[in-house]
C-alpha atoms as a PDB file:
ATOM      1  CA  UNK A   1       7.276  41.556 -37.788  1.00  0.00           C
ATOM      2  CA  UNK A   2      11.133  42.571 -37.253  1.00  0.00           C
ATOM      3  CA  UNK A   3       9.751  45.825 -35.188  1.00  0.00           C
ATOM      4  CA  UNK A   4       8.149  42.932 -33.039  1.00  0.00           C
ATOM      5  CA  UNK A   5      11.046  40.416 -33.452  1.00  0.00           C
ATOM      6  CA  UNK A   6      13.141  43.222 -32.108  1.00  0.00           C
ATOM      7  CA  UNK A   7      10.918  44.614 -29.419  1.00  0.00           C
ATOM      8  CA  UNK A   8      10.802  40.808 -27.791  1.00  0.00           C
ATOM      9  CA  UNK A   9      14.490  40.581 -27.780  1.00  0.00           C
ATOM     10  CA  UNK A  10      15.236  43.579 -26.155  1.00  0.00           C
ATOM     11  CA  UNK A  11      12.199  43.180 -23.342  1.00  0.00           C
ATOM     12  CA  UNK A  12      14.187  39.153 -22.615  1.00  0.00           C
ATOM     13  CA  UNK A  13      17.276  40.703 -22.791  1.00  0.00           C
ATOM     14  CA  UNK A  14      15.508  43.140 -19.966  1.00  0.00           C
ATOM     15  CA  UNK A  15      13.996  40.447 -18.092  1.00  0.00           C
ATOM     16  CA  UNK A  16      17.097  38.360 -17.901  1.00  0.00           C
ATOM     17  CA  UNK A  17      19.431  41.117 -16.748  1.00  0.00           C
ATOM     18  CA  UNK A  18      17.404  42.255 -13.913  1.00  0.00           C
ATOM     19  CA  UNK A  19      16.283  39.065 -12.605  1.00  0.00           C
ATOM     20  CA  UNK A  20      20.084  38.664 -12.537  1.00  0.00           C
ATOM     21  CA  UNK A  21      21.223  41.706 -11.209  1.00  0.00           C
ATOM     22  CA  UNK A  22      18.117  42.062  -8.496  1.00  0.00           C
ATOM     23  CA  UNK A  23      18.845  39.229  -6.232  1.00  0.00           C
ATOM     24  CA  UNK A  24      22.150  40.229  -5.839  1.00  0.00           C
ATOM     25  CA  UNK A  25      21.889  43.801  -5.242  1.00  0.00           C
ATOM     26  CA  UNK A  26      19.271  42.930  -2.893  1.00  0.00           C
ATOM     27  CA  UNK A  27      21.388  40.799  -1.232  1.00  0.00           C
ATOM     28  CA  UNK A  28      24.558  42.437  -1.363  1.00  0.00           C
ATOM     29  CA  UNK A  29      23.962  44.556   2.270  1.00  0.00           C
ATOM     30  CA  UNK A  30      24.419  41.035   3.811  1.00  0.00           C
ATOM     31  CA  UNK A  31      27.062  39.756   1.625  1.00  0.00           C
ATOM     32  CA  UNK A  32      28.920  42.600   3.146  1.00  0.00           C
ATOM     33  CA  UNK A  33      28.308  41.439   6.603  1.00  0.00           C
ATOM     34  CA  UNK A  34      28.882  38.093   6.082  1.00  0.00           C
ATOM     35  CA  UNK A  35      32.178  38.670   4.528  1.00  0.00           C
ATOM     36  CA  UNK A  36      33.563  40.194   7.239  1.00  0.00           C
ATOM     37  CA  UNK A  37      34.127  37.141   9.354  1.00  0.00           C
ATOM     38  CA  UNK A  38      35.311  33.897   7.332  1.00  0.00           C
ATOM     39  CA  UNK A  39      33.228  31.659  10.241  1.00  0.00           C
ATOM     40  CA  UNK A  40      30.854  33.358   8.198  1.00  0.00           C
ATOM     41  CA  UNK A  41      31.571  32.721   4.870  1.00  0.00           C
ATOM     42  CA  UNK A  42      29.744  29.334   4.448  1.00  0.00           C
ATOM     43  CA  UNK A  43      26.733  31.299   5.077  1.00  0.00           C
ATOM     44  CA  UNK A  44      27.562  34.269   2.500  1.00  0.00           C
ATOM     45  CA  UNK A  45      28.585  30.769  -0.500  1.00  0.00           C
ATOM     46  CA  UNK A  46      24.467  29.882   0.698  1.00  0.00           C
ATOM     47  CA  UNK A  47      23.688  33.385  -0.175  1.00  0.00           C
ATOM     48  CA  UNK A  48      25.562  33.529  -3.704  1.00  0.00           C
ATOM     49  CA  UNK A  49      23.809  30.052  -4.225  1.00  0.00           C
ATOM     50  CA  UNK A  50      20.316  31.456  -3.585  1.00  0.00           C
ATOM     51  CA  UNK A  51      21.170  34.233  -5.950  1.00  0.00           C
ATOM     52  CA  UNK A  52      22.283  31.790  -8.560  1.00  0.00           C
ATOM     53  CA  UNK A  53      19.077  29.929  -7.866  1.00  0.00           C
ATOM     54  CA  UNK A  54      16.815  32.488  -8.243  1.00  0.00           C
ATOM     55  CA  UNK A  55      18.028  34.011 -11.267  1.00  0.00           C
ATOM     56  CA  UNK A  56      18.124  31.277 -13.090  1.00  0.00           C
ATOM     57  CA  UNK A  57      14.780  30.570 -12.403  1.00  0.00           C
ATOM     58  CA  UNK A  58      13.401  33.611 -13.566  1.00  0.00           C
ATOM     59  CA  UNK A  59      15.284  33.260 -16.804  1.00  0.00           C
ATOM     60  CA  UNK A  60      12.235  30.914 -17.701  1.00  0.00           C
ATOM     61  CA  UNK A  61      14.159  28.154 -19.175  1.00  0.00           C
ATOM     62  CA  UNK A  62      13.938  24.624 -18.140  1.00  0.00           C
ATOM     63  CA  UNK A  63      17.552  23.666 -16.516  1.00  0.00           C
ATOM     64  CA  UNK A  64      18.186  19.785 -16.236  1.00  0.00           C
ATOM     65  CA  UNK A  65      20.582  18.254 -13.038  1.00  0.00           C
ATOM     66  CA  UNK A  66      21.555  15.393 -14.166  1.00  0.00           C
ATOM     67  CA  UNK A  67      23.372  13.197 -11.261  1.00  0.00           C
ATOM     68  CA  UNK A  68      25.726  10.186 -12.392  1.00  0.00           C
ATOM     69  CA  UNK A  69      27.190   9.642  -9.591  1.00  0.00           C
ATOM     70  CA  UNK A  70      25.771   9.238  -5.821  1.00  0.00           C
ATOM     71  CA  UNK A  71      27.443  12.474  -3.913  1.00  0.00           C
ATOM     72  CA  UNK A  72      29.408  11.721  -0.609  1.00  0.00           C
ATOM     73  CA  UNK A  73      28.505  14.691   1.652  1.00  0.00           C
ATOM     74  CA  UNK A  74      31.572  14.294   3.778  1.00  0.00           C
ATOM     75  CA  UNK A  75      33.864  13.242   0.461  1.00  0.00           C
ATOM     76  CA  UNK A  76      36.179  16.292  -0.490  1.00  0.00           C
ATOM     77  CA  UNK A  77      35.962  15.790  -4.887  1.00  0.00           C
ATOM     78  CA  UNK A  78      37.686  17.786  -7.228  1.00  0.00           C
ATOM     79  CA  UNK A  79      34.880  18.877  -9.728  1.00  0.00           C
ATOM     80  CA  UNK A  80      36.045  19.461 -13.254  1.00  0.00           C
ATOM     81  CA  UNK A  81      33.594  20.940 -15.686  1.00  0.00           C
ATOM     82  CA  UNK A  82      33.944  22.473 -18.860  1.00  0.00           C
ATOM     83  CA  UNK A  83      34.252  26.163 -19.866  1.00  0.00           C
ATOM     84  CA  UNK A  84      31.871  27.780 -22.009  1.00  0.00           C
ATOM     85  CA  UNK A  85      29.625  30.871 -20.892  1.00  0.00           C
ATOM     86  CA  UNK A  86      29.699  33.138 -17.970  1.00  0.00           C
ATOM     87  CA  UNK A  87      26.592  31.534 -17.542  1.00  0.00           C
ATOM     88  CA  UNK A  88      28.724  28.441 -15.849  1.00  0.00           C
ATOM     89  CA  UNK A  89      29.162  29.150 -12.382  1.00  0.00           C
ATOM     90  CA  UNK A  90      26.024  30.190 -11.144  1.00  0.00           C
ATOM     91  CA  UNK A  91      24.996  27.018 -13.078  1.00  0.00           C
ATOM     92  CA  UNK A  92      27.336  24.507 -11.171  1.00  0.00           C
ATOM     93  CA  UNK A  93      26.168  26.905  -7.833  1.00  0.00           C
ATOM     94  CA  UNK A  94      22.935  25.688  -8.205  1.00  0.00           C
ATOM     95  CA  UNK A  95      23.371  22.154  -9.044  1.00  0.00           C
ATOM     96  CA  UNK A  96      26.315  21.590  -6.852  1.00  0.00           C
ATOM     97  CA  UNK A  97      25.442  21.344  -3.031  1.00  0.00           C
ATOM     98  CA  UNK A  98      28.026  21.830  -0.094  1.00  0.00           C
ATOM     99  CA  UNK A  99      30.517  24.425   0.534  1.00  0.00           C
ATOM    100  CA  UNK A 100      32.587  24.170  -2.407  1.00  0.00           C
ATOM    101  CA  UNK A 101      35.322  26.432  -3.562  1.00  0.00           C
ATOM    102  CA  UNK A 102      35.722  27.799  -7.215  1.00  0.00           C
ATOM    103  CA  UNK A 103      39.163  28.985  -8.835  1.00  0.00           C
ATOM    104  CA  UNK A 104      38.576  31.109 -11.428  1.00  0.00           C
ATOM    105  CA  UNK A 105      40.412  34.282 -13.649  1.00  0.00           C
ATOM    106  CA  UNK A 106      41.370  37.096 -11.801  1.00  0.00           C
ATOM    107  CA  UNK A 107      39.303  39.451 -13.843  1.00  0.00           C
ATOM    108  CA  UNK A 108      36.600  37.947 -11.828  1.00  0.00           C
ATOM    109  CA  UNK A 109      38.049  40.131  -8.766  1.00  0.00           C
ATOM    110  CA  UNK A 110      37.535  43.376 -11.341  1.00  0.00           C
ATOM    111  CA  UNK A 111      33.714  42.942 -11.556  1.00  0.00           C
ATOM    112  CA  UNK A 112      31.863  46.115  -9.429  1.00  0.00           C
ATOM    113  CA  UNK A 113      30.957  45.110  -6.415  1.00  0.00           C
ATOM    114  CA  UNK A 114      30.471  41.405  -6.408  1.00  0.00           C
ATOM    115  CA  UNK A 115      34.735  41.530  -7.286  1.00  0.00           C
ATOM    116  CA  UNK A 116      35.140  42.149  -4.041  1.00  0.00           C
ATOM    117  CA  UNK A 117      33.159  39.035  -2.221  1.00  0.00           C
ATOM    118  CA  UNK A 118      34.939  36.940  -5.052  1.00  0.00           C
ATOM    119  CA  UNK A 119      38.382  37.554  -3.974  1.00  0.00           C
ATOM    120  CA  UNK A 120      37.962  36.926  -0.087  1.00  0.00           C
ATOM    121  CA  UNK A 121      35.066  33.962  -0.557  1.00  0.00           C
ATOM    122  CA  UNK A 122      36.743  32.605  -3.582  1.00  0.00           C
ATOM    123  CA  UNK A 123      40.053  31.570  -5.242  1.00  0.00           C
ATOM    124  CA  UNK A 124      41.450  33.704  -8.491  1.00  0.00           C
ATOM    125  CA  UNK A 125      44.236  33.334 -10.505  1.00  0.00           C
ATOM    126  CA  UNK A 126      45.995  34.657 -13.232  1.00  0.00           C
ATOM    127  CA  UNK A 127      47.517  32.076 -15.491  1.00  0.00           C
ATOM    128  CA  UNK A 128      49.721  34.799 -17.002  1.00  0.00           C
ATOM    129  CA  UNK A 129      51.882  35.464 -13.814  1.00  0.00           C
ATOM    130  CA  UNK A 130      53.990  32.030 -12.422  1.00  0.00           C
ATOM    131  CA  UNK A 131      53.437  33.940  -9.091  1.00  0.00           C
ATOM    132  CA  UNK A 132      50.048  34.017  -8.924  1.00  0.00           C
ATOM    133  CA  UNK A 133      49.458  30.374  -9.892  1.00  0.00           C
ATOM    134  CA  UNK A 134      51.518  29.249  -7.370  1.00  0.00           C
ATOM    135  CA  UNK A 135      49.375  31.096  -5.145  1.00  0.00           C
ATOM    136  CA  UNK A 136      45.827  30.079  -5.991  1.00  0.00           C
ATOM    137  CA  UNK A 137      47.478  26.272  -6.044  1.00  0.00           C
ATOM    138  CA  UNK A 138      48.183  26.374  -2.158  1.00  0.00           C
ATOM    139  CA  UNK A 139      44.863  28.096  -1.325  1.00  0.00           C
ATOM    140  CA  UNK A 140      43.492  25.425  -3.346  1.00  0.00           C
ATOM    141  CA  UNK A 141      45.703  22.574  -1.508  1.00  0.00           C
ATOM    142  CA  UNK A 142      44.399  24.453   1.537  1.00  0.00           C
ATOM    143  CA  UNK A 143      41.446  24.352   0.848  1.00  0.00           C
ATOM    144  CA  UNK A 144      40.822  20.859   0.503  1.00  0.00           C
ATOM    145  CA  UNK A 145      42.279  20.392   3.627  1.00  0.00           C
ATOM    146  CA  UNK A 146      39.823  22.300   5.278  1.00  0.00           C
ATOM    147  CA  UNK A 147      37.107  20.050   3.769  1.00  0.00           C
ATOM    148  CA  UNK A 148      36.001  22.012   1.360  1.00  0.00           C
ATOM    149  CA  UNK A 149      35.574  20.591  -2.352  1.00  0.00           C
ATOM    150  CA  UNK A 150      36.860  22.427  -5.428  1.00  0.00           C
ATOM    151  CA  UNK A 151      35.876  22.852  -8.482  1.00  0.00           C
ATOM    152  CA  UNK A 152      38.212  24.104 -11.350  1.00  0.00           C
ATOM    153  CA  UNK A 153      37.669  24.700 -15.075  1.00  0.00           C
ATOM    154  CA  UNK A 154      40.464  22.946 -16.878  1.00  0.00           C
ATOM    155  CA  UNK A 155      40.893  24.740 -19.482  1.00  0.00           C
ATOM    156  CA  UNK A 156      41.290  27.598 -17.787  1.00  0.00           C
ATOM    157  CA  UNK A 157      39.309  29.539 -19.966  1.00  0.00           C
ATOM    158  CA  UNK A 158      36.391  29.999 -22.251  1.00  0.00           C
ATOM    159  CA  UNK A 159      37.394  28.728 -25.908  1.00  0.00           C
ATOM    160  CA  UNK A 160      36.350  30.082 -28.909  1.00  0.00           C
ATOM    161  CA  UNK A 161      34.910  26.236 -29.990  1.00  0.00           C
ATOM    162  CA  UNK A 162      32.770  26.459 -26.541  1.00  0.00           C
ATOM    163  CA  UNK A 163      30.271  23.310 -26.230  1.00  0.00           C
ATOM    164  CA  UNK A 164      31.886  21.674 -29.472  1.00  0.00           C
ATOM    165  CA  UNK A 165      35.445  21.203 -28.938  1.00  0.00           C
ATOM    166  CA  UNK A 166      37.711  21.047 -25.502  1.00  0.00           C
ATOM    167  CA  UNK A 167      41.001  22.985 -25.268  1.00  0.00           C
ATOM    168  CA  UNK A 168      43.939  21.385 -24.022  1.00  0.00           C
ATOM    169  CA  UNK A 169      43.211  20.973 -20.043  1.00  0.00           C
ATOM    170  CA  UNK A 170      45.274  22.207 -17.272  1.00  0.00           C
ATOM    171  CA  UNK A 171      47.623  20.274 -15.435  1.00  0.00           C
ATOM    172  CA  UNK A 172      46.322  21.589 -12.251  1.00  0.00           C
ATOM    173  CA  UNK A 173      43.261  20.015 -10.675  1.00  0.00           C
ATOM    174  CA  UNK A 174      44.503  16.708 -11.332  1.00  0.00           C
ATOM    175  CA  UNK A 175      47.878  17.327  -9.982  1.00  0.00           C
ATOM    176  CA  UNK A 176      45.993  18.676  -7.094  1.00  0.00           C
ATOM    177  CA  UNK A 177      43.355  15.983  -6.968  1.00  0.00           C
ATOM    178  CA  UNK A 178      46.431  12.941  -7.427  1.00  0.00           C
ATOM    179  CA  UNK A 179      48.298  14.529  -4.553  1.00  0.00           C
ATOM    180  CA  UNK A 180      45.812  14.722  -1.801  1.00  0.00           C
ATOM    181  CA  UNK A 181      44.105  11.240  -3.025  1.00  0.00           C
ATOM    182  CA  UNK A 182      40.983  12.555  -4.314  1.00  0.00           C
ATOM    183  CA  UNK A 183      38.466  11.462  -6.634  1.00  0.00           C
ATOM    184  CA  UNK A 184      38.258  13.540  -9.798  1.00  0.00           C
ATOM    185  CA  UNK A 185      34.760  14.474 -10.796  1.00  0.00           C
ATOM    186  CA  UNK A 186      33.965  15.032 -14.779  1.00  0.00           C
ATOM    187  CA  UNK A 187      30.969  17.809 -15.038  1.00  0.00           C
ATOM    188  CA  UNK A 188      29.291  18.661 -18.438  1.00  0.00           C
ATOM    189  CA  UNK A 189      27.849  21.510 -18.921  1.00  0.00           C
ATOM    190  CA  UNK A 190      26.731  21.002 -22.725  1.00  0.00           C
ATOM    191  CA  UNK A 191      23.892  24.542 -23.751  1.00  0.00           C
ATOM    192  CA  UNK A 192      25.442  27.458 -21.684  1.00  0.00           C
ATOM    193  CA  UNK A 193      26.727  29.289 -24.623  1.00  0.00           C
ATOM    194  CA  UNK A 194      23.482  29.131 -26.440  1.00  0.00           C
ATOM    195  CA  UNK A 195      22.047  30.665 -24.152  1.00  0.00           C
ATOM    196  CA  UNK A 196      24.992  33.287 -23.181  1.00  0.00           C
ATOM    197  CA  UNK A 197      27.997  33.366 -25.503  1.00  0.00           C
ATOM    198  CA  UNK A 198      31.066  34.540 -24.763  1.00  0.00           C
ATOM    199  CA  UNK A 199      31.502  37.373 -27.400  1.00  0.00           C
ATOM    200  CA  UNK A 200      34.596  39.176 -26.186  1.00  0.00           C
ATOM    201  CA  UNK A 201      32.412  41.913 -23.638  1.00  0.00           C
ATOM    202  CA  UNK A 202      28.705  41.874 -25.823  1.00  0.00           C
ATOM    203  CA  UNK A 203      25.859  40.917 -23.854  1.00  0.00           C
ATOM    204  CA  UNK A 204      23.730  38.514 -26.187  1.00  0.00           C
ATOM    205  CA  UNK A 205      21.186  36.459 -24.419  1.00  0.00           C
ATOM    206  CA  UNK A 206      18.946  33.785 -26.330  1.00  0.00           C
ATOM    207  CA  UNK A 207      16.445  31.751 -24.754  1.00  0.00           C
ATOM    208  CA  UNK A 208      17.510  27.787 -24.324  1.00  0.00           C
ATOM    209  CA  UNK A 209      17.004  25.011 -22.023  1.00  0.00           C
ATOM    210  CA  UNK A 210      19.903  24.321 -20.079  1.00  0.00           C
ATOM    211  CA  UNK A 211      21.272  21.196 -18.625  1.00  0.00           C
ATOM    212  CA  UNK A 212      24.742  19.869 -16.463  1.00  0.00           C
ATOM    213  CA  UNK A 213      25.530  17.103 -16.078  1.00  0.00           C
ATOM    214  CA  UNK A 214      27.879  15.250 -13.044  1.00  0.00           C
ATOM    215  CA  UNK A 215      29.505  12.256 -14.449  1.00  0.00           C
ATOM    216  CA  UNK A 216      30.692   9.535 -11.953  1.00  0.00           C
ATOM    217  CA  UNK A 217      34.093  10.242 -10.212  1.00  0.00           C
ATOM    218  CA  UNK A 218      36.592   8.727 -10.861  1.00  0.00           C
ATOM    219  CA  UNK A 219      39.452   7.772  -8.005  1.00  0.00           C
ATOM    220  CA  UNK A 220      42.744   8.576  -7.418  1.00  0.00           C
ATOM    221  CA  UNK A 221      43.844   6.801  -4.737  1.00  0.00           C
ATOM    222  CA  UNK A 222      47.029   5.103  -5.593  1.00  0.00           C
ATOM    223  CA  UNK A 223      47.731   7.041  -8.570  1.00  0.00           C
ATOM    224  CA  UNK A 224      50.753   8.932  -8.823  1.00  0.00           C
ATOM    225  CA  UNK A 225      51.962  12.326 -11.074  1.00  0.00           C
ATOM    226  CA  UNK A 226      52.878  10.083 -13.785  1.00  0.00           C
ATOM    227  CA  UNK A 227      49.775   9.062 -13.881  1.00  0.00           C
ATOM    228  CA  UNK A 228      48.020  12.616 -14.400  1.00  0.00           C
ATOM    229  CA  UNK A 229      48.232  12.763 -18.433  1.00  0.00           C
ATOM    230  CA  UNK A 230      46.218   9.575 -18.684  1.00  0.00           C
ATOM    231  CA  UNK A 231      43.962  10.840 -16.179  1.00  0.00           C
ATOM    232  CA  UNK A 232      43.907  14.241 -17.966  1.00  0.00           C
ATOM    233  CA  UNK A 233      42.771  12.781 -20.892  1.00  0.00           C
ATOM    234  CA  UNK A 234      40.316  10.452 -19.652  1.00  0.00           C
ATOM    235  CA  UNK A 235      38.306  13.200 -18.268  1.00  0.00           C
ATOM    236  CA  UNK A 236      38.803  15.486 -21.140  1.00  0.00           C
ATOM    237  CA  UNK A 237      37.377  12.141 -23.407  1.00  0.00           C
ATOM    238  CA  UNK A 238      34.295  11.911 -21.035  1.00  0.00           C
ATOM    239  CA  UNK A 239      33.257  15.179 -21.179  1.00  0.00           C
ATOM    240  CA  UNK A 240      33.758  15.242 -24.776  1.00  0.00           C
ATOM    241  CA  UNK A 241      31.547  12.658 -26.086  1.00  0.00           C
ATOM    242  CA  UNK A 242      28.949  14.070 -23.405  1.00  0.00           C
ATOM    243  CA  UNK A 243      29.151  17.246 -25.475  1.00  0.00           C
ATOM    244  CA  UNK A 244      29.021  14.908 -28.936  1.00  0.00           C
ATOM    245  CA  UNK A 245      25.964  13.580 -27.743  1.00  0.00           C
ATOM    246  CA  UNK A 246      24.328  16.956 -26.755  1.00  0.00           C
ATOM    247  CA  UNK A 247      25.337  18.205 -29.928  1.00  0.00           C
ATOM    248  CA  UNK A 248      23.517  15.616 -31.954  1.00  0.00           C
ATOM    249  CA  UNK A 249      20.467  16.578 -29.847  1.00  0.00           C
ATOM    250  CA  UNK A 250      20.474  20.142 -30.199  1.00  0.00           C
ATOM    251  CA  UNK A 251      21.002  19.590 -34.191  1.00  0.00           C
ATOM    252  CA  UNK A 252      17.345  17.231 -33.744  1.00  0.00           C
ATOM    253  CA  UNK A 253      15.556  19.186 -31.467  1.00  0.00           C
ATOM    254  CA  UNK A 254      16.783  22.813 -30.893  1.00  0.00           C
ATOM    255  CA  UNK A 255      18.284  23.604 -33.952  1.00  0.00           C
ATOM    256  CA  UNK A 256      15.311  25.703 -35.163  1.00  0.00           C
ATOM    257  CA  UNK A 257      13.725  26.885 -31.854  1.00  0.00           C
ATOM    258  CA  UNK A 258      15.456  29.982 -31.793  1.00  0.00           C
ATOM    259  CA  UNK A 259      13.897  31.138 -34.383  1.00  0.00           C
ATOM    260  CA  UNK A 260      10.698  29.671 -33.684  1.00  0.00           C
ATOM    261  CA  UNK A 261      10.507  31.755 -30.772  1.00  0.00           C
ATOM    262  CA  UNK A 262       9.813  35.200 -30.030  1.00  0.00           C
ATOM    263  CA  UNK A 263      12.022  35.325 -26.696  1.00  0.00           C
ATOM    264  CA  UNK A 264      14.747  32.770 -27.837  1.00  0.00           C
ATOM    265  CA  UNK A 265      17.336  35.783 -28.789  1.00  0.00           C
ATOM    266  CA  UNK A 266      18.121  38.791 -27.333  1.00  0.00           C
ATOM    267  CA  UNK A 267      20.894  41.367 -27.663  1.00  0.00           C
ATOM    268  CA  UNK A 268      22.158  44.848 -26.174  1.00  0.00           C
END
């Protein structure tokens, strides 16, 4: 039974990281063509989206949208989920429609191949360098006035209490989202790191339904910077009990379906 056990992890683990890696290296010819031209890049975001889309799919795990709010396609919003898996951004690429924008680590920029179309499609930062903060803060200021939204993980990175506890948030996105007037938008995205942790560079994939879910925004307009901890924390407290209440669910339903299952863990 543990040859077996075994055998099914390593053919998910398989499954999972082709279906992942096949839709983009299919697609990557065009990705380079696309990226040449940034008229062109809304079309190449579309392609990363499809990718996203397609790969999820094939994961063969149920993934629940769940809208809270009524979108505004020509509203800019500052999206704001929380950080827990690598898993997240394709995840919100799926779910979130539009042209949006994503700032995220720099190390993003270091990944073969795909590092490059980050960097030019995308914003990166490193947190570590003043410099480069300060950077990825006016592309992002510019890039809301180009009418593109933006989403930003506040926490600026993946904590080790992923899906249970919030770190401290960033002052950024709502400094951002305060000075241009926009409505801040509270995203949960509550199973991610069951089904891919973040275990400093190991590749451990278990089978889980996912879910987001895209809380109701909440406006800015007339608010001003000393307004952004109270807005900083209202957020963080929505999010939060969204995870509380996912938690409680998981301890009920899924709890015991990973080992129930002869695909619900894999490692490499």
């Amino acid at each position: 039974m543990k040859a077996i056990k075994y055998l099914s992890h390593r053919i998910y683990t398989t499954w999972c990281v082709t279906w992942f890696v096949l839709p983009f290296v299919v697609t990557y010819p065009l990705q380079v063509v696309l990226l040449r031209k940034k008229r062109w890049h809304r079309y190449l975001h579309n392609v990363n989206r499809f990718w996203s889309t397609s790969a999820l799919r094939m994961f063969l795990t149920p993934l629940q949208v769940e809208w809270r709010m009524k979108l505004n396609r020509g509203q800019r919003y500052v999206f704001t989920p929380n950080h827990s898996s690598y898993l997240d951004i394709p995840v919100v690429l799926h779910a979130i429609p539009g042209f949006i924008n994503f700032v995220g680590k720099s190390d993003l920029c270091k990944v073969p191949l795909w590092g490059k179309v980050y960097e030019q499609l995308y914003i990166s930062v490193d947190r570590k360098s003043a410099t480069s903060s300060a950077r990825s803060y006016i592309k992002s200021v510019k890039t809301l006035e180009e009418g593109r939204s933006l989403v930003i993980f506040p926490e600026g990175t993946i904590p080790k209490t992923a899906g249970k506890e919030l770190m401290a948030f960033k002052d950024g996105p709502f400094r951002i989202a305060i000075e241009k007037q926009l409505p801040v938008v509270p995203v949960t995205m509550p199973y991610n790191q069951h089904f891919l942790p973040d275990l400093d560079g190991k590749l451990k994939v278990r089978w889980h339904p996912l879910k987001i879910v895209v809380h109701e925004p909440i406006e800015t307009k007339g608010l001003t910077l000393e307004d952004l901890p109270q807005l900083k924390e209202q957020v963080s407290r929505i999010i939060q009990t969204e995870l509380e209440k996912h938690n409680k669910v998981h301890v009920n339903r899924y709890s015991n379906h990973p080992q129930d299952s002869a695909l619900s863990e894999a490692r490499v």
